[in-house]
C-alpha atoms as a PDB file:
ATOM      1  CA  UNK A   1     344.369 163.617  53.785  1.00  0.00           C
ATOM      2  CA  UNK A   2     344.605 163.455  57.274  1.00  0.00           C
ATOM      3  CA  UNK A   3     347.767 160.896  57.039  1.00  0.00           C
ATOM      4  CA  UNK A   4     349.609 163.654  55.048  1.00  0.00           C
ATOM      5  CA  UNK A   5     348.946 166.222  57.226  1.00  0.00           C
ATOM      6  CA  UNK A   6     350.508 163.795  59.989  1.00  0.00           C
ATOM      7  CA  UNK A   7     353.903 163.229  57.692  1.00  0.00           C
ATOM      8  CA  UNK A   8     354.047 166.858  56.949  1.00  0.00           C
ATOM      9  CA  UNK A   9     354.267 166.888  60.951  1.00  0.00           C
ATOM     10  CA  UNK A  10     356.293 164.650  62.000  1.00  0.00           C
ATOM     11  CA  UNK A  11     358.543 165.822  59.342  1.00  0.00           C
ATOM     12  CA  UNK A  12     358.727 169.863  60.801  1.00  0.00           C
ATOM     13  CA  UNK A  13     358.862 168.070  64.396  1.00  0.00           C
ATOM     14  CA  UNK A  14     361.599 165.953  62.965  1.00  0.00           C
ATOM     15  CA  UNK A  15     363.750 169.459  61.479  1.00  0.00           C
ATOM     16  CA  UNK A  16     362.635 171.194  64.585  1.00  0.00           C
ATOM     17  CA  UNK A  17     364.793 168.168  66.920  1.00  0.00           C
ATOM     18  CA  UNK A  18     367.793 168.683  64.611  1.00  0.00           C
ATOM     19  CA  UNK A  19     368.147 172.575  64.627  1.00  0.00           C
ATOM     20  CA  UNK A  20     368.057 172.345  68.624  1.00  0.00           C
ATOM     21  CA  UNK A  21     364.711 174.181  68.589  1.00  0.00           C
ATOM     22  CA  UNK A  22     363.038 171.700  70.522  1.00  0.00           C
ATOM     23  CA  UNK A  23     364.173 168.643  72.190  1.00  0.00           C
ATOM     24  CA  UNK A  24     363.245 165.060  71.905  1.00  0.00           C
ATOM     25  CA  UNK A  25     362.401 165.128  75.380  1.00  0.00           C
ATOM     26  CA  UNK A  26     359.740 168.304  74.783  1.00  0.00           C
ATOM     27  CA  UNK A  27     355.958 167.502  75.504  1.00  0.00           C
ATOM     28  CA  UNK A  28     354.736 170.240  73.727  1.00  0.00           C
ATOM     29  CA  UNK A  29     356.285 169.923  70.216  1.00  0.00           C
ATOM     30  CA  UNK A  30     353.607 166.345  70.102  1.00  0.00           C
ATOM     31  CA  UNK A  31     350.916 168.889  71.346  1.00  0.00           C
ATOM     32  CA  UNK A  32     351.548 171.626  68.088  1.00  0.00           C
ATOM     33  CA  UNK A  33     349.452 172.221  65.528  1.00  0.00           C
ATOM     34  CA  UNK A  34     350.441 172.126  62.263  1.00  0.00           C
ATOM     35  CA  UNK A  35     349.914 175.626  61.368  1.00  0.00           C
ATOM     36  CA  UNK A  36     352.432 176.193  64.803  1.00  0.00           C
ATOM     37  CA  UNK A  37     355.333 173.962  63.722  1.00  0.00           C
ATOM     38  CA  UNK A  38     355.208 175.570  60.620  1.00  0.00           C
ATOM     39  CA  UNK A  39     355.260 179.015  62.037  1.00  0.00           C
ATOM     40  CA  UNK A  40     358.489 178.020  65.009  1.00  0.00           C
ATOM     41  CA  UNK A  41     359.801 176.246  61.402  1.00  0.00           C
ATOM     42  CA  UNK A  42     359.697 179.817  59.009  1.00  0.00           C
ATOM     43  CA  UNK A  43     360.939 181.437  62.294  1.00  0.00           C
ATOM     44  CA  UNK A  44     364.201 179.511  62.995  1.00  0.00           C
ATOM     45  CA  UNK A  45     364.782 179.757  59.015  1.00  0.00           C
ATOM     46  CA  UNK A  46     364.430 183.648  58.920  1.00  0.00           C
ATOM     47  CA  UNK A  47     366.700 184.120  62.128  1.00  0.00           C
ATOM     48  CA  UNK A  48     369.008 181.735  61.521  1.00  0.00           C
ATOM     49  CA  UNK A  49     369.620 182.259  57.293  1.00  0.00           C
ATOM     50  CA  UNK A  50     372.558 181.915  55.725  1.00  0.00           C
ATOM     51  CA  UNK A  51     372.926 185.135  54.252  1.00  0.00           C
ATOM     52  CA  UNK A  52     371.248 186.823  57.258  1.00  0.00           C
ATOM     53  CA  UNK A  53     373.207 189.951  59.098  1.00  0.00           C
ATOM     54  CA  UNK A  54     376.383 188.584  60.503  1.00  0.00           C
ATOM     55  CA  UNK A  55     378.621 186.224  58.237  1.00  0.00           C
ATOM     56  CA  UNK A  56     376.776 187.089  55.382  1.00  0.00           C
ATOM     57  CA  UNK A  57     378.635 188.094  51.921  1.00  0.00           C
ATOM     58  CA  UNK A  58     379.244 191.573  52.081  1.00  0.00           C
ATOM     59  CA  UNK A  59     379.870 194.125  48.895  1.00  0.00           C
ATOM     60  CA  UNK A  60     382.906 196.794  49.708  1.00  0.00           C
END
């Protein structure tokens, strides 16, 4: 269990690097819980949607 919980990790660290919300170079994204990454994770999704506020698909 605990190996998974490392992949699931290492995987948000991984999505975190390539959105630019951390860098490679960051000391604290190795220090983050898991229950953090996934919270900085839902956070750059939610500001940074799609369909969010400006460039969205708007109904006239």
């Amino acid at each position: 269990m605990k190996g998974n919980v490392e992949k699931k990790r290492q995987k948000l660290i991984n999505k975190l690097i390539f959105f630019n919300v951390f860098t490679k170079e960051d000391k604290r994204l190795n220090e983050l819980s898991l229950s953090k990454l996934e919270y900085e994770y839902r956070r750059f999704k939610s500001q940074n949607h799609p369909h969010g506020e400006f460039g969205s698909i708007q109904w006239i």
